[in-house]
N, C-alpha and C. Protein backbone atom coordinates (compact mmCIF):
# COMPACT_ATOMS: atom_id res chain seq x y z
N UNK A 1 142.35 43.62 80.40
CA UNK A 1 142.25 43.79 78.95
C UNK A 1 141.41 45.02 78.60
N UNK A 2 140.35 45.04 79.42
CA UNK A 2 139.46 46.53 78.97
C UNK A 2 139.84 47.49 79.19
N UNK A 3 140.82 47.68 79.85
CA UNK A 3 141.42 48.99 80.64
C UNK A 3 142.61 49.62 79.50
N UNK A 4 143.27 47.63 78.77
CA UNK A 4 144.19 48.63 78.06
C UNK A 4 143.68 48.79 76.31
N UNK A 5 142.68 48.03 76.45
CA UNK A 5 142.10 48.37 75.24
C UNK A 5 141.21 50.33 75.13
N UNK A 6 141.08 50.35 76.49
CA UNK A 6 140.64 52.15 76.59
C UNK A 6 141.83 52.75 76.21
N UNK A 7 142.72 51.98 77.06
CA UNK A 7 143.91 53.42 76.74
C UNK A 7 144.29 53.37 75.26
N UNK A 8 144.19 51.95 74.33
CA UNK A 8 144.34 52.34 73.09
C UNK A 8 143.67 53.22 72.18
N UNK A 9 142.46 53.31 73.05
CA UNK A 9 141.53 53.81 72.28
C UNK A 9 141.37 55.25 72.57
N UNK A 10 141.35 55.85 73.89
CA UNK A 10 141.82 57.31 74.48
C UNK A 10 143.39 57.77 73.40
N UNK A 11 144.55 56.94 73.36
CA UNK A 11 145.21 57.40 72.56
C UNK A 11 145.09 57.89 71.06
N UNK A 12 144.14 56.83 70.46
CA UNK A 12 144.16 57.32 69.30
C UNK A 12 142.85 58.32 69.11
N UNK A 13 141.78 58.89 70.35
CA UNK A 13 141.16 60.13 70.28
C UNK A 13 142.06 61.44 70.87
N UNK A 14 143.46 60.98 70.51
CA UNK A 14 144.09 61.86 71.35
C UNK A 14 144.61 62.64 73.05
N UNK A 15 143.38 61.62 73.69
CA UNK A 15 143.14 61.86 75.57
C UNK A 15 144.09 61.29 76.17
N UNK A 16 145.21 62.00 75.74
CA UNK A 16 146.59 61.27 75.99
C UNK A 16 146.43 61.31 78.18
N UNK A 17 146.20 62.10 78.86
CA UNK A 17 145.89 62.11 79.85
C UNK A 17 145.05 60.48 80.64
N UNK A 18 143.93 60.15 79.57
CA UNK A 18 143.08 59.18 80.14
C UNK A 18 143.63 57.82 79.86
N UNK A 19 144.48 57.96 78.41
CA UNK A 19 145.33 57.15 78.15
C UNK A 19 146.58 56.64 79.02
N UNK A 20 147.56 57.30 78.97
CA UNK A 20 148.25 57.08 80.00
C UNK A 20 147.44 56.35 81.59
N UNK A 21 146.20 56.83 82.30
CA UNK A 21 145.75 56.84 83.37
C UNK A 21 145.76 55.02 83.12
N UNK A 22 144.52 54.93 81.44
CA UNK A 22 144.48 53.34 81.60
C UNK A 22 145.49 52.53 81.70
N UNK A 23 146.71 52.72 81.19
CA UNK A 23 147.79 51.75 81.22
C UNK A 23 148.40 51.74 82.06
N UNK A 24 148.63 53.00 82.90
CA UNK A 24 149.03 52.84 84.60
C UNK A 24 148.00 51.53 85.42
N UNK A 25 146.74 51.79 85.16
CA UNK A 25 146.25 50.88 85.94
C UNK A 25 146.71 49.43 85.67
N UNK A 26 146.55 49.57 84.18
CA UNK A 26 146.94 47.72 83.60
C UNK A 26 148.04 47.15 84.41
N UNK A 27 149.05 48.44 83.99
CA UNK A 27 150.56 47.83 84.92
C UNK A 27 150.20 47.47 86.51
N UNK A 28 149.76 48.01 87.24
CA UNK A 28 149.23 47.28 88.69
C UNK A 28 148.47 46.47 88.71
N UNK A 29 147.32 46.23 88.04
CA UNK A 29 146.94 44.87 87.82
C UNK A 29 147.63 43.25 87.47
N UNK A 30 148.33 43.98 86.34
CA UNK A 30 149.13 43.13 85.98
C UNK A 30 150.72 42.46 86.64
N UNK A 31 150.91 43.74 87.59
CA UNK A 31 152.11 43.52 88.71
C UNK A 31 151.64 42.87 89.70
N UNK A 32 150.54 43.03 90.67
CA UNK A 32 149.55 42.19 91.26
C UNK A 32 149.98 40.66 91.04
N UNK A 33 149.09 40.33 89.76
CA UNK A 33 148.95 39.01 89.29
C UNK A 33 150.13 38.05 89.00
N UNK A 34 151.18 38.96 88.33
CA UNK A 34 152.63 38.34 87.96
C UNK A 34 153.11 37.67 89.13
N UNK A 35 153.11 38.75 90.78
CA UNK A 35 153.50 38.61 92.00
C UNK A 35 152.97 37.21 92.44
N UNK A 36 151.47 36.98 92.15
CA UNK A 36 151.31 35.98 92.82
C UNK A 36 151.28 34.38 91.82
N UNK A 37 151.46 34.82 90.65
CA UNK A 37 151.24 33.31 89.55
C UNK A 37 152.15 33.49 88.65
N UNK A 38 153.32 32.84 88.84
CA UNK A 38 154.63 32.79 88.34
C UNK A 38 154.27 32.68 86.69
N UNK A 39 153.30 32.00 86.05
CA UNK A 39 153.12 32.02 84.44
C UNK A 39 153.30 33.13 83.91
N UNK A 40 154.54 32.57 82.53
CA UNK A 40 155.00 33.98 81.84
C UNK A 40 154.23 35.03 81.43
N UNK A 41 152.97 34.47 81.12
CA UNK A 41 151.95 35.19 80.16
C UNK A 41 151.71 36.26 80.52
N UNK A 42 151.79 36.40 82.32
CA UNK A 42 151.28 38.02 82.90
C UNK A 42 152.22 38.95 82.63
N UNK A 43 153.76 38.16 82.99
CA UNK A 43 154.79 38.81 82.30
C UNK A 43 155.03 39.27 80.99
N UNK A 44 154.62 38.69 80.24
CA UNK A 44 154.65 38.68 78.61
C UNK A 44 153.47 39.86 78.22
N UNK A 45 152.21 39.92 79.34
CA UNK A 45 151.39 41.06 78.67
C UNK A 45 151.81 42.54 79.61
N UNK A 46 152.57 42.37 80.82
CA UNK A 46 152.85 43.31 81.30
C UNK A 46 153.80 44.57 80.07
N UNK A 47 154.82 43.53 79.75
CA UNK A 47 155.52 44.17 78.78
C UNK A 47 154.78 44.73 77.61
N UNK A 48 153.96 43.71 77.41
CA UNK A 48 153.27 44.62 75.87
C UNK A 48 152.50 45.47 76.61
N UNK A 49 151.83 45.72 77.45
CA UNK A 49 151.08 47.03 78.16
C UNK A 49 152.04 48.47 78.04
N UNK A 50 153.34 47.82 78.91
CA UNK A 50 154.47 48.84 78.96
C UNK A 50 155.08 49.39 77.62
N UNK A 51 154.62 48.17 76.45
CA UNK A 51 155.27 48.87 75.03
C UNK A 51 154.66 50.18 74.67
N UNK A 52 152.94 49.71 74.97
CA UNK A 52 151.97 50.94 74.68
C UNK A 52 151.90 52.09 75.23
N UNK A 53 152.57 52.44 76.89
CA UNK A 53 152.42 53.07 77.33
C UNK A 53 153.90 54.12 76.81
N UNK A 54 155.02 53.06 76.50
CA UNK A 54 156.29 53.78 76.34
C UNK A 54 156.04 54.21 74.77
N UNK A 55 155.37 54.13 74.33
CA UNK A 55 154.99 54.62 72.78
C UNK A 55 154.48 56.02 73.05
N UNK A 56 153.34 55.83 73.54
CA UNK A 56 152.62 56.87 74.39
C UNK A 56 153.24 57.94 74.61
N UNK A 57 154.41 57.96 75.86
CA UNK A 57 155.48 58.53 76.12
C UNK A 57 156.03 59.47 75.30
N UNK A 58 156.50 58.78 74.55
CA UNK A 58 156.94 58.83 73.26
C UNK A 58 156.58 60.22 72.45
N UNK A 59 155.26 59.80 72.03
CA UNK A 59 154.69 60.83 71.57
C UNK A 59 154.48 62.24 71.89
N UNK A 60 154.29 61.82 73.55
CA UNK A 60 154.46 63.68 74.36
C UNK A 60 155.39 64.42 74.35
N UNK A 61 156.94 63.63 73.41
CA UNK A 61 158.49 64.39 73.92
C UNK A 61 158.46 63.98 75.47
N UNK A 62 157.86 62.67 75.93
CA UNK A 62 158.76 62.89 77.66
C UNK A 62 159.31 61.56 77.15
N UNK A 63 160.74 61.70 76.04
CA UNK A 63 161.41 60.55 76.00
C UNK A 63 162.34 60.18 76.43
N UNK A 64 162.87 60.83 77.91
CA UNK A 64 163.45 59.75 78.95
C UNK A 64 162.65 58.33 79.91
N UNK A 65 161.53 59.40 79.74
CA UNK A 65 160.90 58.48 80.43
C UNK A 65 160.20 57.71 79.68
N UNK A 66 160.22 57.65 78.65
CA UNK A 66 159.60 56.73 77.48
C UNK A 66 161.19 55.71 77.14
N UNK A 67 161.89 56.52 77.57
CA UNK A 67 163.32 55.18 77.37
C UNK A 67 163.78 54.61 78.23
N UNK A 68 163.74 54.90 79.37
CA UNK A 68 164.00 53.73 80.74
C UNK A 68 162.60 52.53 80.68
N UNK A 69 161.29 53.22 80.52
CA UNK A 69 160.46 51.96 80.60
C UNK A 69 160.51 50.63 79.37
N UNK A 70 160.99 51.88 77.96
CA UNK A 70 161.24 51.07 77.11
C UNK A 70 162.26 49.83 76.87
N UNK A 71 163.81 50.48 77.84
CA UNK A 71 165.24 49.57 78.30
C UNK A 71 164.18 48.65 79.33
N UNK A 72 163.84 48.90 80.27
CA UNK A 72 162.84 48.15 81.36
C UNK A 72 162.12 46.86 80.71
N UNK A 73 161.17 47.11 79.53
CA UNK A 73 160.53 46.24 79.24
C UNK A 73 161.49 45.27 77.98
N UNK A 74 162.74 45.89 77.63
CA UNK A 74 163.39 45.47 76.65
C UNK A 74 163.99 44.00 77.28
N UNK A 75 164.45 44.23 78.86
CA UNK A 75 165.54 43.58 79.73
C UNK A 75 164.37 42.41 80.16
N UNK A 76 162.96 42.64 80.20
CA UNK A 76 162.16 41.69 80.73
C UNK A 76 161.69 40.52 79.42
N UNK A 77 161.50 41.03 78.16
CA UNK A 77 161.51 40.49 77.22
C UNK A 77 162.59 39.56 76.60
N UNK A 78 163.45 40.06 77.10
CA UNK A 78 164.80 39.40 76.80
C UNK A 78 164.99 38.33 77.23
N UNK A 79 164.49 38.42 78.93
CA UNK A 79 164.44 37.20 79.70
C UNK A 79 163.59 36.28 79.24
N UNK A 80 162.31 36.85 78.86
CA UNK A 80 161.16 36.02 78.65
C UNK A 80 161.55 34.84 77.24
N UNK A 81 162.49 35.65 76.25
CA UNK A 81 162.20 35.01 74.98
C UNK A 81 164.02 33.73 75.06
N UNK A 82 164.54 34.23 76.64
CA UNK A 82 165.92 33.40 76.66
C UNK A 82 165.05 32.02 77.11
N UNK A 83 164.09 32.39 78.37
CA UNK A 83 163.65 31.41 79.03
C UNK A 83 162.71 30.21 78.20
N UNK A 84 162.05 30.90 77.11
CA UNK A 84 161.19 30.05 76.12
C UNK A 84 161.29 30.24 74.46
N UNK A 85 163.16 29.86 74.47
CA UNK A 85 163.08 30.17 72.89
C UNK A 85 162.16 29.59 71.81
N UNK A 86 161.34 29.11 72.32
CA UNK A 86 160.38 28.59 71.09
C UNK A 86 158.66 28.87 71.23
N UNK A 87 158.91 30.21 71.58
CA UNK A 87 157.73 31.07 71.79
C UNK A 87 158.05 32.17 70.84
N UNK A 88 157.41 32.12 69.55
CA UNK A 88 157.63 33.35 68.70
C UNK A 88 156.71 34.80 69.81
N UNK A 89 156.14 34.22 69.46
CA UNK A 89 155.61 35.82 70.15
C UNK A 89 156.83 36.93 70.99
N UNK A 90 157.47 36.14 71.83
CA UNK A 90 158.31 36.85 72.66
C UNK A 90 159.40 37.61 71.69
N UNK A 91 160.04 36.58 71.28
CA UNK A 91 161.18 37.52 70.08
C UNK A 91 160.41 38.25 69.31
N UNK A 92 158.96 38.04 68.80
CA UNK A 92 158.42 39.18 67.90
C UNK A 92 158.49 40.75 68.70
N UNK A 93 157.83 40.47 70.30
CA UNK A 93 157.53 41.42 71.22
C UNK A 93 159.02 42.02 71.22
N UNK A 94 159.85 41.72 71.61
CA UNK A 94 161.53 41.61 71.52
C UNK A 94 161.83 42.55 70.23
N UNK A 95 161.61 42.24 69.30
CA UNK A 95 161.91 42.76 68.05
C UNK A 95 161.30 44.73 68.23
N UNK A 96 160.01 44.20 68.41
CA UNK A 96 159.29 45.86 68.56
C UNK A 96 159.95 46.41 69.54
N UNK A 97 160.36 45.98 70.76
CA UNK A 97 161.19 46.86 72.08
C UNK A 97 162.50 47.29 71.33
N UNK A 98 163.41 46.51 70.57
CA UNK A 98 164.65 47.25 69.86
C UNK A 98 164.53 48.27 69.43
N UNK A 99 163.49 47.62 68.74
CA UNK A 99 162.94 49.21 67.46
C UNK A 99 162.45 50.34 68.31
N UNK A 100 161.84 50.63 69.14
CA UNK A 100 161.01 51.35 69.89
C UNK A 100 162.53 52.35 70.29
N UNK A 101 163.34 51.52 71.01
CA UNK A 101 164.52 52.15 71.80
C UNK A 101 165.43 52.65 70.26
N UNK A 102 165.60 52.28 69.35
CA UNK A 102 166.62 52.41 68.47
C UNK A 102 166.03 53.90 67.86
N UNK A 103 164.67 54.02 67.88
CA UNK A 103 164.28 55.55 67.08
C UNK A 103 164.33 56.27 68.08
N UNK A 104 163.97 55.85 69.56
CA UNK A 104 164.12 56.99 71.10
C UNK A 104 165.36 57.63 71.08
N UNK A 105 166.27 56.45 70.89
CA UNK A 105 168.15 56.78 70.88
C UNK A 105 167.99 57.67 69.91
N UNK A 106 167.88 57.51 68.63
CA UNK A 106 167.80 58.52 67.72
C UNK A 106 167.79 59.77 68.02
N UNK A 107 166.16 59.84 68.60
CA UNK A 107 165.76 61.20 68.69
C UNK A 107 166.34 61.98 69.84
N UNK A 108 166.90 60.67 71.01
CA UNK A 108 167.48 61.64 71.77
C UNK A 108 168.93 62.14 71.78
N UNK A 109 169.76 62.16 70.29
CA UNK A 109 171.06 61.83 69.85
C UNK A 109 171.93 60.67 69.83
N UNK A 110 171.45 59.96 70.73
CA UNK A 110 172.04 58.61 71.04
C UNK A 110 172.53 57.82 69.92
N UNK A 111 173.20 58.30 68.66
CA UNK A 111 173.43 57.41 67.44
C UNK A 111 173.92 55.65 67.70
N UNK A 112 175.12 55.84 67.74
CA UNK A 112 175.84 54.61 68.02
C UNK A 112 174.60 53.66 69.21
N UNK A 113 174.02 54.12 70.19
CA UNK A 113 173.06 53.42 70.97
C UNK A 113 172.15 52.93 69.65
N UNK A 114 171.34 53.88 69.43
CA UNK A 114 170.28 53.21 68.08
C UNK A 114 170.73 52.30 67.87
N UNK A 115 171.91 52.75 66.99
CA UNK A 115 172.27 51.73 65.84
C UNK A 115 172.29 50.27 66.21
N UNK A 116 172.64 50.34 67.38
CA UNK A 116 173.26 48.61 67.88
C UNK A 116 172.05 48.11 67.97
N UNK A 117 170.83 49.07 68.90
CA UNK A 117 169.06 48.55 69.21
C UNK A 117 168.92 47.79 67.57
N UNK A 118 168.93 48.73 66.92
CA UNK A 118 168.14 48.54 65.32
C UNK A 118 168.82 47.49 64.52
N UNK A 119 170.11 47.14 64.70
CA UNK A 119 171.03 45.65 64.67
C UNK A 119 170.31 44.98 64.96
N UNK A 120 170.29 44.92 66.13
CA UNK A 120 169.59 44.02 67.16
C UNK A 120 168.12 43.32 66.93
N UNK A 121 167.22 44.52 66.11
CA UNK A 121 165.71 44.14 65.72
C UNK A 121 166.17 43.04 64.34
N UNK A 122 167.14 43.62 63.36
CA UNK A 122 167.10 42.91 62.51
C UNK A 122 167.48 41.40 62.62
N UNK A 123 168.73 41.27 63.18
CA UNK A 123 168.62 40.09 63.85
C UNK A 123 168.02 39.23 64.39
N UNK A 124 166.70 39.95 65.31
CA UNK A 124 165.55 39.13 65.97
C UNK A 124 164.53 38.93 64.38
N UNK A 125 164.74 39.49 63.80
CA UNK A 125 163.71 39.59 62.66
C UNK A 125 164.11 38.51 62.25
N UNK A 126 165.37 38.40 61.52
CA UNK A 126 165.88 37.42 60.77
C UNK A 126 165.63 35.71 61.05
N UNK A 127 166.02 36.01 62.31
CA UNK A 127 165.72 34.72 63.14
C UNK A 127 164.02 33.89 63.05
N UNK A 128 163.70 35.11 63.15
CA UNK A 128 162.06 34.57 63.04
C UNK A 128 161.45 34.09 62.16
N UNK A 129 162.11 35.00 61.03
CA UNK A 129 161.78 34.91 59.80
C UNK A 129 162.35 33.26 58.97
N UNK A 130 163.69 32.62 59.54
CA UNK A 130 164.23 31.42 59.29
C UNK A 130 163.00 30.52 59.88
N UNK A 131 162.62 30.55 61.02
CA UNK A 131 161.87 29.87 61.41
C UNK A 131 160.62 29.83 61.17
N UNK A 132 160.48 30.73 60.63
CA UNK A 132 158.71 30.65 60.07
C UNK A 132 158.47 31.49 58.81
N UNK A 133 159.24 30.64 57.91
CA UNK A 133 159.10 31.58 56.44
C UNK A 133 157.96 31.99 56.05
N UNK A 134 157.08 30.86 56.26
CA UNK A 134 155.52 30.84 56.16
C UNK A 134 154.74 32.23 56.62
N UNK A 135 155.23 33.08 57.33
CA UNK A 135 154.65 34.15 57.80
C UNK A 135 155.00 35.32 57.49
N UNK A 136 154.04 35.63 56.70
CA UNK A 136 154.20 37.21 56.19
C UNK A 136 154.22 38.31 57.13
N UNK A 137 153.89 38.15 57.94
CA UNK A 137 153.47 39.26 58.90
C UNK A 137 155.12 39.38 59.21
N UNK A 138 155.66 38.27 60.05
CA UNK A 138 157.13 39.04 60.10
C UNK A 138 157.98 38.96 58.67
N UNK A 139 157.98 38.01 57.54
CA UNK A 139 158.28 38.65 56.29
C UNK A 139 158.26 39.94 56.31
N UNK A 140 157.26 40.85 56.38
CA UNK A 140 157.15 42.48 56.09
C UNK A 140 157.77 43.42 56.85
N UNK A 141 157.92 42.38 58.55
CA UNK A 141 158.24 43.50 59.37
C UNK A 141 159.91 43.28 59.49
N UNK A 142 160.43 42.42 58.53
CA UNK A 142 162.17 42.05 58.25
C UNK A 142 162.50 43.16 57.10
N UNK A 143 162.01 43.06 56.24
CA UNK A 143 162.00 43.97 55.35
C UNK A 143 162.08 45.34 55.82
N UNK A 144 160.91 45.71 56.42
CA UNK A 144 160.83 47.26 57.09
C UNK A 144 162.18 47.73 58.51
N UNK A 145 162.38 46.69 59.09
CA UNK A 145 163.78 46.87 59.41
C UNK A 145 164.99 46.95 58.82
N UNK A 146 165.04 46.63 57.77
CA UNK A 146 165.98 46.51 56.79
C UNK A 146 166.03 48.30 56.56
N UNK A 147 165.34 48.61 56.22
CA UNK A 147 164.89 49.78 55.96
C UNK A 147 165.42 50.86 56.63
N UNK A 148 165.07 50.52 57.93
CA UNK A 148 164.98 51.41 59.30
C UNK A 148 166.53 51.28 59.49
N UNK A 149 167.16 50.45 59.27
CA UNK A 149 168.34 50.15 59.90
C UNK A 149 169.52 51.50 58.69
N UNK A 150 168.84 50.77 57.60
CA UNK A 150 169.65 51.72 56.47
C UNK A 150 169.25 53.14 57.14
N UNK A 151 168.24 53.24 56.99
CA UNK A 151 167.69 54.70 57.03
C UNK A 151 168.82 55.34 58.12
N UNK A 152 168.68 54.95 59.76
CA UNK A 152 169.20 55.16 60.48
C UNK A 152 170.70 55.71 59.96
N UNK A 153 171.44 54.46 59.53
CA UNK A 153 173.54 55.01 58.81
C UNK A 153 173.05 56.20 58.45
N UNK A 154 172.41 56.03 56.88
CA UNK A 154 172.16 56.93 56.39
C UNK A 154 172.13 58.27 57.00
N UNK A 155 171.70 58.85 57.87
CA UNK A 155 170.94 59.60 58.64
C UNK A 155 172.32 60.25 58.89
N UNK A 156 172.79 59.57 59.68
CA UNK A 156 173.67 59.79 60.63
C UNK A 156 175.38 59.98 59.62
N UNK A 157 174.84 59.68 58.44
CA UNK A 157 176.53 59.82 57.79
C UNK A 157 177.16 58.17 57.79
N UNK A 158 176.72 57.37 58.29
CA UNK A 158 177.76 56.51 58.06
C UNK A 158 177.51 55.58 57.14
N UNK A 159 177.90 55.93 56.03
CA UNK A 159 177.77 55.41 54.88
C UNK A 159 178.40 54.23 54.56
N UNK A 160 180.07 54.01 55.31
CA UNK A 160 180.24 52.55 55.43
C UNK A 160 179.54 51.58 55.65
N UNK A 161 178.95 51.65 56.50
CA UNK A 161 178.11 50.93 57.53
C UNK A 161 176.97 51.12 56.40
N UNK A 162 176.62 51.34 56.03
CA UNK A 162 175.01 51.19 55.44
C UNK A 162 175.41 50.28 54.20
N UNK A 163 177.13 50.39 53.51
CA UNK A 163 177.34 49.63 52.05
C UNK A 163 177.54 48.48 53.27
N UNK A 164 177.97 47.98 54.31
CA UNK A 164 178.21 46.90 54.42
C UNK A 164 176.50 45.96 54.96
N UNK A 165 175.68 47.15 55.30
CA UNK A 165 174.45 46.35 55.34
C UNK A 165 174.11 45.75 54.42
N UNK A 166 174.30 46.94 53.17
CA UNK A 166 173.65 46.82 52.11
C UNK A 166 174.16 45.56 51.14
N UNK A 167 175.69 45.15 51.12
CA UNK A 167 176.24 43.78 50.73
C UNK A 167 175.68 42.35 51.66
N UNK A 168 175.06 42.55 52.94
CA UNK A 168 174.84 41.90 53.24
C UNK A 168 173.30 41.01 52.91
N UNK A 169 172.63 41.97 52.58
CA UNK A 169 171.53 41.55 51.87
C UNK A 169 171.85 41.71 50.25
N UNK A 170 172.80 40.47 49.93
CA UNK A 170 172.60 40.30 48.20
C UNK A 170 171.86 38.72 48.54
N UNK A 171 171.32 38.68 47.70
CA UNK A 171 170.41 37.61 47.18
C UNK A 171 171.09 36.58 47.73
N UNK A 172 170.37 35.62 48.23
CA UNK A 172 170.69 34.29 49.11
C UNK A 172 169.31 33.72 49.61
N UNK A 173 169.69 32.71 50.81
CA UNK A 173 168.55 32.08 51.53
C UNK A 173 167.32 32.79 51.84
N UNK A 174 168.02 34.10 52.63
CA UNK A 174 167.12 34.73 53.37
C UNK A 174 165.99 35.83 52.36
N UNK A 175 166.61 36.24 51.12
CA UNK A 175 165.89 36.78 50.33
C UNK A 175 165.01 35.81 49.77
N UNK A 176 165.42 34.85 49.40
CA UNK A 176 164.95 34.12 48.47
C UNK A 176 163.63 33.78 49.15
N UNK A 177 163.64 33.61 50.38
CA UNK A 177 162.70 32.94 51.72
C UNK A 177 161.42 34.51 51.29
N UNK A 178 161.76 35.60 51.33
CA UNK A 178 161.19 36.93 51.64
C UNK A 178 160.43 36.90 49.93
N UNK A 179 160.82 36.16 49.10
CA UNK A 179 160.81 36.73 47.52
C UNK A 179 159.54 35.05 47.59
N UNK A 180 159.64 34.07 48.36
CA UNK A 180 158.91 33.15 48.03
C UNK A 180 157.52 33.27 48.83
N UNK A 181 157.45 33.64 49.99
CA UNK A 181 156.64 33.75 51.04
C UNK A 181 155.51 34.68 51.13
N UNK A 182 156.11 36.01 50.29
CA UNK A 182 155.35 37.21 50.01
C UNK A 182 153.71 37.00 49.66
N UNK A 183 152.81 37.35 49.93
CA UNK A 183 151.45 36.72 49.58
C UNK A 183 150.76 37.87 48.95
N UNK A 184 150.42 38.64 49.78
CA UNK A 184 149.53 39.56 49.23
C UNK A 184 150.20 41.10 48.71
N UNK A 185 149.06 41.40 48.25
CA UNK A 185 150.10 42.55 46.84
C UNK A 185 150.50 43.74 47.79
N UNK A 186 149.95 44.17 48.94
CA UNK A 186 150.48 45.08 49.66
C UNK A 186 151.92 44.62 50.30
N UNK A 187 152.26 43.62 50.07
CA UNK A 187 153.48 43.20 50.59
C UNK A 187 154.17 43.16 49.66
N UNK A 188 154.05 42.66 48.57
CA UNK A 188 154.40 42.37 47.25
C UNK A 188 155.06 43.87 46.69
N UNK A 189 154.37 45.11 46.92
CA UNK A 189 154.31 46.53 46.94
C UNK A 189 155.29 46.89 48.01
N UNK A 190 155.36 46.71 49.27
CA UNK A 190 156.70 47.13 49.74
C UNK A 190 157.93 46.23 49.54
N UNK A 191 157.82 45.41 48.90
CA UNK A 191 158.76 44.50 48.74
C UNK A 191 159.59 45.34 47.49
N UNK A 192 158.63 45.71 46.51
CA UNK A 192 159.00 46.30 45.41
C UNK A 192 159.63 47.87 45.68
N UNK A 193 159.03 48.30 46.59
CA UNK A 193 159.73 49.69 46.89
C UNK A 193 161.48 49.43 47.82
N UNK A 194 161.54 48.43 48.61
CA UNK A 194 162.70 47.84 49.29
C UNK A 194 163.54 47.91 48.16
N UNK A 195 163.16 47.21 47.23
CA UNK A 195 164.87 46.70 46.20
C UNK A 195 164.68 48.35 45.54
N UNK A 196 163.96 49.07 45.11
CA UNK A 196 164.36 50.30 44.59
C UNK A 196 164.94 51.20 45.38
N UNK A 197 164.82 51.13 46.81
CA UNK A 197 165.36 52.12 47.39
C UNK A 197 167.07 51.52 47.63
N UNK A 198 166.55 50.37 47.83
CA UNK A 198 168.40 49.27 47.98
C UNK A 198 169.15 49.79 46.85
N UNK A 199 168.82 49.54 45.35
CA UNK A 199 169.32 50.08 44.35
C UNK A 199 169.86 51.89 43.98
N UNK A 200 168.43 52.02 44.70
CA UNK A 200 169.18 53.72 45.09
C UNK A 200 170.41 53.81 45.82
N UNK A 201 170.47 53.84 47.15
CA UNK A 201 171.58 53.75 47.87
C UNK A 201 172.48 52.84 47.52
N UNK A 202 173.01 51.42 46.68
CA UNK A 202 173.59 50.83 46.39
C UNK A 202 174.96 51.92 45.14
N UNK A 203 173.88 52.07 44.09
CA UNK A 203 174.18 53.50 43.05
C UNK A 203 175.30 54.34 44.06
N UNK A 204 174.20 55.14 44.84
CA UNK A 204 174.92 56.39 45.18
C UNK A 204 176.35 55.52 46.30
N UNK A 205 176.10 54.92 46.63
CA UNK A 205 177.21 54.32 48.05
C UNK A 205 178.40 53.88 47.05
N UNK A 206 178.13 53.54 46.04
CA UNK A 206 179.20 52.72 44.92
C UNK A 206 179.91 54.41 44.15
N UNK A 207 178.99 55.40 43.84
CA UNK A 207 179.80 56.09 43.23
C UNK A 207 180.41 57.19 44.73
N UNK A 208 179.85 56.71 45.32
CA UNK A 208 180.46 57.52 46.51
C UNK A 208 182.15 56.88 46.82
N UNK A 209 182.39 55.53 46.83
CA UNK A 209 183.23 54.94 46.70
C UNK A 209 184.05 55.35 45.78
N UNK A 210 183.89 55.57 44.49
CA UNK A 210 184.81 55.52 42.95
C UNK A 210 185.85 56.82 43.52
């Protein structure tokens, strides 16, 4: 834990060098331990170590290699959250690995790849979000995929695809769940910027249609 709490902390003084160094170590520690005590948990923090480090990555432009560890830890998470579907944490962890890979694809042209990753988050979002309306924290982070996902069509031209997202979130269960749950006003505040930007692109996608 101290090792990868340095490297969070080397990252955000910028010592991307010492950073990286700490989370290399975590990962052998943590490969070590997994090897010998089958409990998911070492597994479950290996991956979030590897999220930080493939973020990391990320940031330097070395994003191949920030996207194999990211597919890497995506394929281990996957397992983790098949093997104990009633462990939120894992599909939350799950959710951030889509996203992580869906803006990498992005940046590294990979459209159609994104797109399916960033599907994929919303879906895990959604899911979570049925199951634990009660929680704002993924409340906000369903929403902000919502977002990301549009943003993405958008981006890329495919404007079909963004009106059929965009019909898919008309008012129902799942809003209604997001519109009841909302607590505090900073949420309340992106909640409010969501339907204006929906309404934006709704506008333009409709007269784009006529």
């Amino acid at each position: 834990r101290a090792h990868r709490l340095l490297g969070q902390v080397y990252s955000l003084q910028t010592q991307v060098d010492r950073a990286e160094a700490e989370y290399r170590q975590v990962t052998e520690i943590l490969l070590d331990l997994a090897e010998g005590d089958p409990r998911p948990e070492y597994r479950y923090l290996l991956a979030e170590n590897n999220q930080h480090l493939s973020h990391l990555l990320a940031d330097l432009d070395r994003t191949q290699e920030a996207s194999q560890l990211g597919l890497d830890t995506m394929r281990e998470l996957t397992t983790l959250a098949d093997e104990f579907p009633n462990v939120p944490p894992y599909n939350s962890a799950l959710a951030v690995a889509y996203n992580n890979l869906g803006l990498l694809s992005l940046k590294l042209g990979r459209d159609e790849e994104a797109i399916q990753y960033l599907r994929r988050q919303l879906s895990t979002l959604e899911h979570l979000v049925s199951g634990s309306p009660q929680d704002s924290g993924y409340v906000a982070r369903l929403i902000d995929s919502q977002q990301i996902l549009l943003g993405a069509l958008w981006s890329v031209g495919r404007l079909e695809e963004a009106k059929q997202v965009l019909d898919s979130l008309a008012p129902g269960e799942l809003e209604q769940i997001i519109r009841d749950n909302i607590i505090s006003e900073e949420d309340r505040e992106r909640f409010r910027k969501h339907e204006s930007d929906l309404l934006y692109k709704t506008l333009y996608l409709t007269s784009e249609n006529d």
